[in-house]
N, C-alpha and C. Protein backbone atom coordinates (compact mmCIF):
# COMPACT_ATOMS: atom_id res chain seq x y z
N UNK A 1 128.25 89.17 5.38
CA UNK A 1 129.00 88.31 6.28
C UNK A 1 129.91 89.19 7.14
N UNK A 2 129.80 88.87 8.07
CA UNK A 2 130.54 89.61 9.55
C UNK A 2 132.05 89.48 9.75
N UNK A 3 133.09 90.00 9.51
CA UNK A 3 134.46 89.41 9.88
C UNK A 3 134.60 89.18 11.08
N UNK A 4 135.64 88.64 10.65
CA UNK A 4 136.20 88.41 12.65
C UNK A 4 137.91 88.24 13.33
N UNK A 5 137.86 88.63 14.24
CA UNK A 5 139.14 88.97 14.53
C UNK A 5 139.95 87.84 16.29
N UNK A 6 141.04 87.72 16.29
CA UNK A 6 141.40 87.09 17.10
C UNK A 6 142.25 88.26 18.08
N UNK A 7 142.41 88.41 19.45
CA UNK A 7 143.18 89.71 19.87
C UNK A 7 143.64 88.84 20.98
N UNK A 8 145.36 88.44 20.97
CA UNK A 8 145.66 87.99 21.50
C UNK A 8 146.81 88.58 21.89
N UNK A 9 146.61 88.31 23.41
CA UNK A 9 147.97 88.84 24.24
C UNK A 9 148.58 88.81 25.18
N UNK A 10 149.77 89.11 26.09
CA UNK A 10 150.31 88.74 26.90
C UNK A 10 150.16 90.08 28.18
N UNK A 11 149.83 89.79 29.34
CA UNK A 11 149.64 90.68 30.12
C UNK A 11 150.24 90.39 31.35
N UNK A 12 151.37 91.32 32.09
CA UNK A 12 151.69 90.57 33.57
C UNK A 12 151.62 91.24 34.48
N UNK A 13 150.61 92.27 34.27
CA UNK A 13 149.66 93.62 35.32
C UNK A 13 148.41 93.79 35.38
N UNK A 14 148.10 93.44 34.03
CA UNK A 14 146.76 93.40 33.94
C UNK A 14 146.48 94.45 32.79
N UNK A 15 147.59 95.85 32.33
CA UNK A 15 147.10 96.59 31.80
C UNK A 15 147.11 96.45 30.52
N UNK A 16 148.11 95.36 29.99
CA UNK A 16 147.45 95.07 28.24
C UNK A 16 146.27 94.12 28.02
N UNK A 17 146.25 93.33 28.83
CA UNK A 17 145.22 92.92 29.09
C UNK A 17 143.28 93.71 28.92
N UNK A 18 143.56 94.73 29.60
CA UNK A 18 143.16 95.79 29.71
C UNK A 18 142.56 96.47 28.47
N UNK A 19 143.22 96.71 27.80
CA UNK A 19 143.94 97.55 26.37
C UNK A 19 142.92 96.21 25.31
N UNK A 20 143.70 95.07 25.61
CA UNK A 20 143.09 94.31 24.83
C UNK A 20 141.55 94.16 25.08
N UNK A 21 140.82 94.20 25.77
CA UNK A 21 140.00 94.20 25.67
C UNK A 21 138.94 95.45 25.39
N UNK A 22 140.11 96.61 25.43
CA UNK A 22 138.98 97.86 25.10
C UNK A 22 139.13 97.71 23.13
N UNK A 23 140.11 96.87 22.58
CA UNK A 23 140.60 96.89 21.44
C UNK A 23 139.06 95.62 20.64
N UNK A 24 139.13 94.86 21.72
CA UNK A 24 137.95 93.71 21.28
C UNK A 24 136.60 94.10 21.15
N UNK A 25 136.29 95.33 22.23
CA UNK A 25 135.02 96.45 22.15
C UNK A 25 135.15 97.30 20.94
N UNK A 26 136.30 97.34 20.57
CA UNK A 26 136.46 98.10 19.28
C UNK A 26 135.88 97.49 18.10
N UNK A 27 136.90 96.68 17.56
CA UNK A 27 136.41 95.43 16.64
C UNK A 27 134.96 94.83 16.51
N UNK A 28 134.15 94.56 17.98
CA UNK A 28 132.78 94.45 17.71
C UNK A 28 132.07 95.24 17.52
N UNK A 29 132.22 96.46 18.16
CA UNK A 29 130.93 97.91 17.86
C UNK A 29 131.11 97.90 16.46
N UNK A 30 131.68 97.55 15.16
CA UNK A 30 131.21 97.46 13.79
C UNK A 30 131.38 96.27 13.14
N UNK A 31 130.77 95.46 14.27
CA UNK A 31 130.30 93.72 13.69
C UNK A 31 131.33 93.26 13.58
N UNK A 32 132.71 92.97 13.87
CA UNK A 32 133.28 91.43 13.78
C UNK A 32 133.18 90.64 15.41
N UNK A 33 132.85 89.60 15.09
CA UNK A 33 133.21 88.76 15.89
C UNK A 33 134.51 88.61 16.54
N UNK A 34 134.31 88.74 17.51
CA UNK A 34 136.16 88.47 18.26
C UNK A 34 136.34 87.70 19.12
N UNK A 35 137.23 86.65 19.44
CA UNK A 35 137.44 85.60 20.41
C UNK A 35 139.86 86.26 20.73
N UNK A 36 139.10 86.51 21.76
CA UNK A 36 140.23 87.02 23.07
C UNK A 36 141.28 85.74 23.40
N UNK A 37 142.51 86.06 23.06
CA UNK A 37 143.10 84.98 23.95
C UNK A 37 144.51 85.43 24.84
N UNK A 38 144.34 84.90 26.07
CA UNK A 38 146.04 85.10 26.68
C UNK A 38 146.84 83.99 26.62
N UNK A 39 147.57 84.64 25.72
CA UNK A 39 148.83 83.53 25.11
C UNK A 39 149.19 82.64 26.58
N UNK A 40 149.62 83.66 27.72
CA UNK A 40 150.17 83.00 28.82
C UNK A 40 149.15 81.82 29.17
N UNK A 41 147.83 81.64 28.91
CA UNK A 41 147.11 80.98 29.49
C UNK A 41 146.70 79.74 28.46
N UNK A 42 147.42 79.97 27.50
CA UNK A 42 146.77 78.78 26.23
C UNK A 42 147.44 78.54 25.32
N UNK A 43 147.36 78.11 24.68
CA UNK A 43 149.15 77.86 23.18
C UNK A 43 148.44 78.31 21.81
N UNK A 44 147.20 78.02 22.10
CA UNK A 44 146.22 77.65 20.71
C UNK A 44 145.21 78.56 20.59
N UNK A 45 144.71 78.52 19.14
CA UNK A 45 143.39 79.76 18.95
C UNK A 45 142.18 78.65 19.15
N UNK A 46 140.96 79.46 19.19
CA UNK A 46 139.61 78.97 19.30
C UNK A 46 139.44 78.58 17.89
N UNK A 47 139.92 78.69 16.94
CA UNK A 47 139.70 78.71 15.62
C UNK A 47 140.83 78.11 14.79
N UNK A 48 140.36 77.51 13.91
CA UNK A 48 141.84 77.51 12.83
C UNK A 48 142.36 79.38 12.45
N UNK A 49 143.51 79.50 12.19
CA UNK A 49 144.22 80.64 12.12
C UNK A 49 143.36 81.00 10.54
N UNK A 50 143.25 80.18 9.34
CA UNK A 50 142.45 80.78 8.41
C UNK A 50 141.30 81.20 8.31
N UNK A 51 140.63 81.07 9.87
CA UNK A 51 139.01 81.40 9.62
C UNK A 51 138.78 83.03 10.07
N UNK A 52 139.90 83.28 10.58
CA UNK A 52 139.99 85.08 10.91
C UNK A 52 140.48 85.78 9.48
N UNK A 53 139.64 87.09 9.96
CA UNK A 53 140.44 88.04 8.70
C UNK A 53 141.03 89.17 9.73
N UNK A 54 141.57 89.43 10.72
CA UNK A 54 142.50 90.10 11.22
C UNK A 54 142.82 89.67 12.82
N UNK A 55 144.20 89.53 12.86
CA UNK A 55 145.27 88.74 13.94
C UNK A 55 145.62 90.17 14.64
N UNK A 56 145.51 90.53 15.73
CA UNK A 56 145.70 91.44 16.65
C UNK A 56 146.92 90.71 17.81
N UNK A 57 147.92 91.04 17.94
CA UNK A 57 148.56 90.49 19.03
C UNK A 57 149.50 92.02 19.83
N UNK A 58 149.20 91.85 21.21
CA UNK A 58 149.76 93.10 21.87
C UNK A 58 150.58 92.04 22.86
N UNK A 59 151.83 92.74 23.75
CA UNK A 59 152.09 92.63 24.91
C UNK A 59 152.99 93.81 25.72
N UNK A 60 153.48 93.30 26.66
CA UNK A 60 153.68 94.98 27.29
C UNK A 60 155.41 94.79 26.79
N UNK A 61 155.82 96.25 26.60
CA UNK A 61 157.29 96.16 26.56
C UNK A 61 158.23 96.25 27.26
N UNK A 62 158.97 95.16 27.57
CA UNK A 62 159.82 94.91 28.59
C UNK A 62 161.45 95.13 28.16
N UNK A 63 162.27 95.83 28.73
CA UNK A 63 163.77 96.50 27.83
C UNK A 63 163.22 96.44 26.40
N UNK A 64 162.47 97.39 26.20
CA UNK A 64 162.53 97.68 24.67
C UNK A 64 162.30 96.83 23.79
N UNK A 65 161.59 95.76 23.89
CA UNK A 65 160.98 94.88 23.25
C UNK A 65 159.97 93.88 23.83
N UNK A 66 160.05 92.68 23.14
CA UNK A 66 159.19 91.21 23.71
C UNK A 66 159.91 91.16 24.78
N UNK A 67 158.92 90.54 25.73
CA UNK A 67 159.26 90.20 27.25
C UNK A 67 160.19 88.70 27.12
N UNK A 68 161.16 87.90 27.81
CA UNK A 68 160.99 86.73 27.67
C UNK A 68 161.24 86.34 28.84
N UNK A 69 161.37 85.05 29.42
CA UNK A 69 161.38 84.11 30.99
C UNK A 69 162.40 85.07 31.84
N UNK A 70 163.08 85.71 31.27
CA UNK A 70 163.92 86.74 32.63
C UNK A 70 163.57 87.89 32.77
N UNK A 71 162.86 88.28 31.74
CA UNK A 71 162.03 89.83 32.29
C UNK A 71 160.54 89.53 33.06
N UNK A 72 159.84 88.49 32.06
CA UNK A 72 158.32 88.06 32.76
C UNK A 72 158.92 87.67 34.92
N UNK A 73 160.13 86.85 34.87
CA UNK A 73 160.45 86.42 36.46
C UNK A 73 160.88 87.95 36.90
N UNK A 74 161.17 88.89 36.58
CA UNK A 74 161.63 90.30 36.93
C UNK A 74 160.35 91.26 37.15
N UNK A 75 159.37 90.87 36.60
CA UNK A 75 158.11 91.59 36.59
C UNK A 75 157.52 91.09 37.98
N UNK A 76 157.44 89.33 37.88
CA UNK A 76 156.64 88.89 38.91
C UNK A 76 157.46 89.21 40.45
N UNK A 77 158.73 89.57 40.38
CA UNK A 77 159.49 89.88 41.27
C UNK A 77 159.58 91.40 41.78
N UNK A 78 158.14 92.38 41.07
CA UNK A 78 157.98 93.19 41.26
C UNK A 78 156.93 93.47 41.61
N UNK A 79 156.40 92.46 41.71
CA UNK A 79 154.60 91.97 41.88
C UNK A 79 153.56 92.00 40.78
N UNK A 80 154.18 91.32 40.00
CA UNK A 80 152.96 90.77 38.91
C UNK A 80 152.45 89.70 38.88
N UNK A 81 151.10 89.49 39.54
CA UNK A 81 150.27 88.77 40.05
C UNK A 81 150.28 87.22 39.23
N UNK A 82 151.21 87.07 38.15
CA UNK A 82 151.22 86.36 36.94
C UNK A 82 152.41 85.01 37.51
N UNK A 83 152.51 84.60 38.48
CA UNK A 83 154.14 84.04 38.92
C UNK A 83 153.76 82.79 37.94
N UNK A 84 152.68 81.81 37.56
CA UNK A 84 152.54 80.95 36.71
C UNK A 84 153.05 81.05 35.28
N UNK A 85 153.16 82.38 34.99
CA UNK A 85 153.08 82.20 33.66
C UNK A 85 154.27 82.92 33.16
N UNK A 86 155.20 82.52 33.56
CA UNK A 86 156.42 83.27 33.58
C UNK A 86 157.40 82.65 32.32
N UNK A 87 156.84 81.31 31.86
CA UNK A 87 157.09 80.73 30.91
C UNK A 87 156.69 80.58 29.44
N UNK A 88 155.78 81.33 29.02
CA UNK A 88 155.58 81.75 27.48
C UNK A 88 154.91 83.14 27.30
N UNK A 89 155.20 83.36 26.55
CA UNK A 89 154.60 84.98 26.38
C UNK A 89 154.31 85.02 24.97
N UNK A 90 154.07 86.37 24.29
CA UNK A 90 153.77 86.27 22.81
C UNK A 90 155.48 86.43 22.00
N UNK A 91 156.35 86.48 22.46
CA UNK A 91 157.25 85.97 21.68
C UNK A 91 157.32 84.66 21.54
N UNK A 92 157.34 83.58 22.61
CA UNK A 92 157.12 82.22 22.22
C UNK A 92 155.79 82.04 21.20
N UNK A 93 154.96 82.47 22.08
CA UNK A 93 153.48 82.25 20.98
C UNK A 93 153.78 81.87 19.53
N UNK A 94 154.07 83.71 19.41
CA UNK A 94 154.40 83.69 17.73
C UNK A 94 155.29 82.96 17.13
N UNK A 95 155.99 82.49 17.93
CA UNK A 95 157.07 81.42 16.95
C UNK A 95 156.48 80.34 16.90
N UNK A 96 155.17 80.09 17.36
CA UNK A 96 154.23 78.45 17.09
C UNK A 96 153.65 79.18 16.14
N UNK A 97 152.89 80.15 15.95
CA UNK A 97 152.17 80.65 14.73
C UNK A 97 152.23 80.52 13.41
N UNK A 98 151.61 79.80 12.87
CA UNK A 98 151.83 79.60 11.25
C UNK A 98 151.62 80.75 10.49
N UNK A 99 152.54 80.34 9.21
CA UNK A 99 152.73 81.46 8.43
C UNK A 99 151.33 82.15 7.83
N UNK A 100 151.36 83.15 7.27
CA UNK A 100 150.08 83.93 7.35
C UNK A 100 149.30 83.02 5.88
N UNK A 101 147.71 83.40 6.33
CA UNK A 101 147.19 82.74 5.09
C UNK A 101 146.61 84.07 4.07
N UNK A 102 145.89 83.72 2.97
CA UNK A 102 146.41 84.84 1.85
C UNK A 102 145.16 85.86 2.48
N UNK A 103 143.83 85.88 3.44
CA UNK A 103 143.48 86.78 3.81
C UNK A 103 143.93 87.58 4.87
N UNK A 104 144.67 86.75 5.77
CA UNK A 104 144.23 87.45 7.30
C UNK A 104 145.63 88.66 7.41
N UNK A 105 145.12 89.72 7.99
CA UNK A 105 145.28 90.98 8.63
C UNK A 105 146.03 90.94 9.76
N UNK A 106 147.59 91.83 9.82
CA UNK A 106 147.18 91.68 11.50
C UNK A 106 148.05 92.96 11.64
N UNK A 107 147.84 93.17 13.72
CA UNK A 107 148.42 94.49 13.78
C UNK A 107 149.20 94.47 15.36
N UNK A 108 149.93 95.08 15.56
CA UNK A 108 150.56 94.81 16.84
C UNK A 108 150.26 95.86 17.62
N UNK A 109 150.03 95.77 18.74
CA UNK A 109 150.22 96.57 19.89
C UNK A 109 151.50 96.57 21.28
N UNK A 110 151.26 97.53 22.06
CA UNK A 110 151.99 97.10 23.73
C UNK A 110 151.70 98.46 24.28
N UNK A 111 152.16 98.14 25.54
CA UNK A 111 152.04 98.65 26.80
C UNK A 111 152.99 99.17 26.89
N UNK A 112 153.30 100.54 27.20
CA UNK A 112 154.86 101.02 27.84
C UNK A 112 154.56 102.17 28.52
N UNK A 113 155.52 102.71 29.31
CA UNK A 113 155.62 103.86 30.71
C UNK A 113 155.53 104.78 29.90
N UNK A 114 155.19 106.02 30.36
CA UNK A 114 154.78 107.15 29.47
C UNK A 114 156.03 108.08 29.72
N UNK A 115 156.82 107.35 30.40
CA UNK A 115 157.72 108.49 30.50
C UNK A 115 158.96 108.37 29.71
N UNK A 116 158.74 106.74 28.85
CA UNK A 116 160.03 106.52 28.06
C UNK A 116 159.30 106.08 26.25
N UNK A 117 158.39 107.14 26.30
CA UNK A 117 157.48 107.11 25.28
C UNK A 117 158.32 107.45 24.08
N UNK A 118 159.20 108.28 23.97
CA UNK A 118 160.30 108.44 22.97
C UNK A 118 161.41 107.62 22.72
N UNK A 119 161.73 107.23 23.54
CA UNK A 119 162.70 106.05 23.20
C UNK A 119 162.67 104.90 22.51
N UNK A 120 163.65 104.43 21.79
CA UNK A 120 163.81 103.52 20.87
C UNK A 120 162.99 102.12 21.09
N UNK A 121 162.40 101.24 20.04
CA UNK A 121 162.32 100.08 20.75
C UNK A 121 160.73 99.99 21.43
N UNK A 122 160.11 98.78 21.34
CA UNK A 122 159.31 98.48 21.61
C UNK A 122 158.62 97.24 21.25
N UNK A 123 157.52 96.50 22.40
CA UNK A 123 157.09 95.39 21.91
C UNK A 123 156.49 95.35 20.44
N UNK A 124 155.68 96.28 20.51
CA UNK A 124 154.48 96.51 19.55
C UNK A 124 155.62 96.62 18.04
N UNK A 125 156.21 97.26 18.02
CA UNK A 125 158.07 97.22 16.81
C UNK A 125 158.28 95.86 16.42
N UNK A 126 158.93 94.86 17.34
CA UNK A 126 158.97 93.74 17.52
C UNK A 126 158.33 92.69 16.54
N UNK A 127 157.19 92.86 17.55
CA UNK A 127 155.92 92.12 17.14
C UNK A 127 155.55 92.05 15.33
N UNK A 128 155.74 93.86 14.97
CA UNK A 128 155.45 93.83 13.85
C UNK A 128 156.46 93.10 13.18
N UNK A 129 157.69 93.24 13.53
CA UNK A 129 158.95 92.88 12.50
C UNK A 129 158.29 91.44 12.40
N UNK A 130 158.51 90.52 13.40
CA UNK A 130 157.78 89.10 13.28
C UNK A 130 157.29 88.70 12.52
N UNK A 131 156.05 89.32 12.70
CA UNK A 131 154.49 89.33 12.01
C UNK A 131 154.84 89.07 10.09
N UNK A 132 155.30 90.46 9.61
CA UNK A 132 155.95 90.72 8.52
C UNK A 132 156.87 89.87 8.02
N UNK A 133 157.99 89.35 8.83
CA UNK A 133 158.80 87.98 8.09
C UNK A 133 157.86 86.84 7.90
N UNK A 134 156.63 86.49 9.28
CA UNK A 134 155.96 85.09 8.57
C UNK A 134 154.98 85.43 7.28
N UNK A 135 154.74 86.43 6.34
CA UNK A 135 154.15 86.73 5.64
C UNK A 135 152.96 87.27 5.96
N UNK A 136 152.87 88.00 6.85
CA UNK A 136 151.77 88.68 7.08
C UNK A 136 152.15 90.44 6.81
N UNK A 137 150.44 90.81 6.16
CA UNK A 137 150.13 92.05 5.62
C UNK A 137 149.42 93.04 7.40
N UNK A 138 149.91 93.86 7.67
CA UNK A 138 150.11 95.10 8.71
C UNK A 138 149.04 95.40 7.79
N UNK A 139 148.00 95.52 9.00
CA UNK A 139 146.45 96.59 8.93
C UNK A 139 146.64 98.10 9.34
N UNK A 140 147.83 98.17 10.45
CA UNK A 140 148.25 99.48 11.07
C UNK A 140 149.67 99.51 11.41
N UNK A 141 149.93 100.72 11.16
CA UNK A 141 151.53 100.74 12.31
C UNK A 141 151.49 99.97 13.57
N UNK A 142 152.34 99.61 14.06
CA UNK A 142 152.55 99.07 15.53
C UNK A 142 152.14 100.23 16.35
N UNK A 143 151.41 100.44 17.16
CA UNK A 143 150.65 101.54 18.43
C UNK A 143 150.86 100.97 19.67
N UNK A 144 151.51 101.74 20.46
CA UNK A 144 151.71 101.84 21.91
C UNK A 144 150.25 102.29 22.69
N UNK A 145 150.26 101.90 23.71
CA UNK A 145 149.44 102.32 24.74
C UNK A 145 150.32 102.75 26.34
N UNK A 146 150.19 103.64 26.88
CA UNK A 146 150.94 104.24 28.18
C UNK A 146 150.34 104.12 28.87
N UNK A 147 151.29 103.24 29.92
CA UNK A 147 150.91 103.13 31.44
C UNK A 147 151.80 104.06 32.28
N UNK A 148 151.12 104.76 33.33
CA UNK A 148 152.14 105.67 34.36
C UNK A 148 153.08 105.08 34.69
N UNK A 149 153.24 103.97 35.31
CA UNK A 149 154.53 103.47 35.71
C UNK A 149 154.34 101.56 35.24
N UNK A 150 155.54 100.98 36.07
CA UNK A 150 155.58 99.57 35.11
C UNK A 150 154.21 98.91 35.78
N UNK A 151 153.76 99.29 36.85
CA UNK A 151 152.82 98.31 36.93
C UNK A 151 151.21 98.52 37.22
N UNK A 152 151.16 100.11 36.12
CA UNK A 152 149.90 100.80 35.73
C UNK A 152 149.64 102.07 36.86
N UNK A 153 148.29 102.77 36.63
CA UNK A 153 147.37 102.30 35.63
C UNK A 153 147.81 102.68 34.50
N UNK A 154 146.86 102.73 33.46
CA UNK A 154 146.94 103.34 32.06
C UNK A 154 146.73 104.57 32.29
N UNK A 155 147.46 105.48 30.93
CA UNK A 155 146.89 106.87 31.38
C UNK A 155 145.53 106.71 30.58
N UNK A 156 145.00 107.98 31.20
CA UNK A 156 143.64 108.53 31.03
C UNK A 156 143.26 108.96 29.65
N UNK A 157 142.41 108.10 29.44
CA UNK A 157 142.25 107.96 28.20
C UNK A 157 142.73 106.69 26.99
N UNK A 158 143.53 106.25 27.55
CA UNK A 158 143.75 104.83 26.72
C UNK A 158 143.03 104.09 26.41
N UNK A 159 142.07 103.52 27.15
CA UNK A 159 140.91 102.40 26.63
C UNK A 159 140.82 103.11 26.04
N UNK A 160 139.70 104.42 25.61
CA UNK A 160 139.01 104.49 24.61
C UNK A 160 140.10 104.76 23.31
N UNK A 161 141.36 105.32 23.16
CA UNK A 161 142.11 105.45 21.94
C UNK A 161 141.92 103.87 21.86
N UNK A 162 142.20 102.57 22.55
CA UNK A 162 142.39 101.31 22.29
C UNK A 162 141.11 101.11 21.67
N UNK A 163 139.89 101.04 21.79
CA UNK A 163 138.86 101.15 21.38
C UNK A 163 138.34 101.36 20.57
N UNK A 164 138.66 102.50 20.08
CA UNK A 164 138.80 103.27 18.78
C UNK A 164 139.61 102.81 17.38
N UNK A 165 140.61 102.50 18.03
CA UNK A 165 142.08 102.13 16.98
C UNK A 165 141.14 100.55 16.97
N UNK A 166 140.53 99.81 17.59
CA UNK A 166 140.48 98.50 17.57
C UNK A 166 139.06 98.39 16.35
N UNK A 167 138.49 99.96 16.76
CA UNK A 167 137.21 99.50 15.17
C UNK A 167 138.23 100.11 13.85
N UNK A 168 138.74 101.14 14.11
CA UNK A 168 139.52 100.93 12.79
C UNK A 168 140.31 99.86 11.74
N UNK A 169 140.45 98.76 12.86
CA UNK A 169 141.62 97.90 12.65
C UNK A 169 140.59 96.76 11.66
N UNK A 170 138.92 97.08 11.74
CA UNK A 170 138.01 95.88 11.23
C UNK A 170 137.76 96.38 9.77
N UNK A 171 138.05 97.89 9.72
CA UNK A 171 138.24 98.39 8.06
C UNK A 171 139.20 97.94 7.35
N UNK A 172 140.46 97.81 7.71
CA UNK A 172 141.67 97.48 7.58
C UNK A 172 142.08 98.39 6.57
């Protein structure tokens, strides 16, 4: 039997977006099934939350953490093609998310500038802390992905580390 994974995330450039989907090429090149979702675009999974065995959620990091309605309107005010969706992101998401069930997996990601790659703080940090209070078991550390500046591209070479890290993530 094939696992399967949900990789859901918030994107307001396009480049976790991006990420997420080199992460979903990951996950399938060693058989799980994966169904993609952008939080901004939907509230809900394709699935009941117990029929996955690993929860993937990335978004980009905005001041050092989850984005929320005044950084997402600060982004689109910088030209992020996203001006609709300026109203939920995966910090709202996850606070609809039910608490974890006794299989499923999950692992966080984000997006950040490569030039503040050392600094404190991050979505993908965040995300995990979250994740971990609703009772969920971490498949991986929280992993960054670098974009040149806030509104991309990725550096060279990211899909495929995303890619990579995304079939690891189906071993758990």
């Amino acid at each position: 039997m094939s696992s399967t994974a949900v990789v859901a995330h918030e994107s307001m450039f396009g480049n976790t977006a991006a990420v997420a989907a080199a992460i979903s090429r990951g996950l399938n090149s060693v058989g799980c099934q994966v169904d993609v979702v952008d939080v901004g675009a939907t509230d809900h999974l394709p699935r009941p939350l117990t029929s996955y065995d690993v929860l993937v959620l990335g978004a980009p990091t905005h001041a050092f953490s989850l984005s929320r309605a005044s950084s997402r309107a600060a982004a689109v005010e910088q030209g992020a093609p996203a001006a609709d969706r300026t109203e939920r992101g995966l910090r709202e998401w996850l606070a609809q998310l039910p608490p974890a069930g006794p299989h499923v997996r999950a692992a966080a990601f984000d997006t950040r500038v490569v030039k503040v790659r050392h600094l404190p703080g991050s979505a993908a940090a965040k995300t995990a802390r979250l994740l971990r209070r609703r009772g969920y078991r971490l498949a991986a550390d929280p992993t960054s992905f670098y974009v040149v500046d806030t509104d991309g591209p990725l550096v060279d070479g990211e899909l495929e580390r995303a890619e990579a890290w995304g079939a690891r993530l189906a071993g758990g």
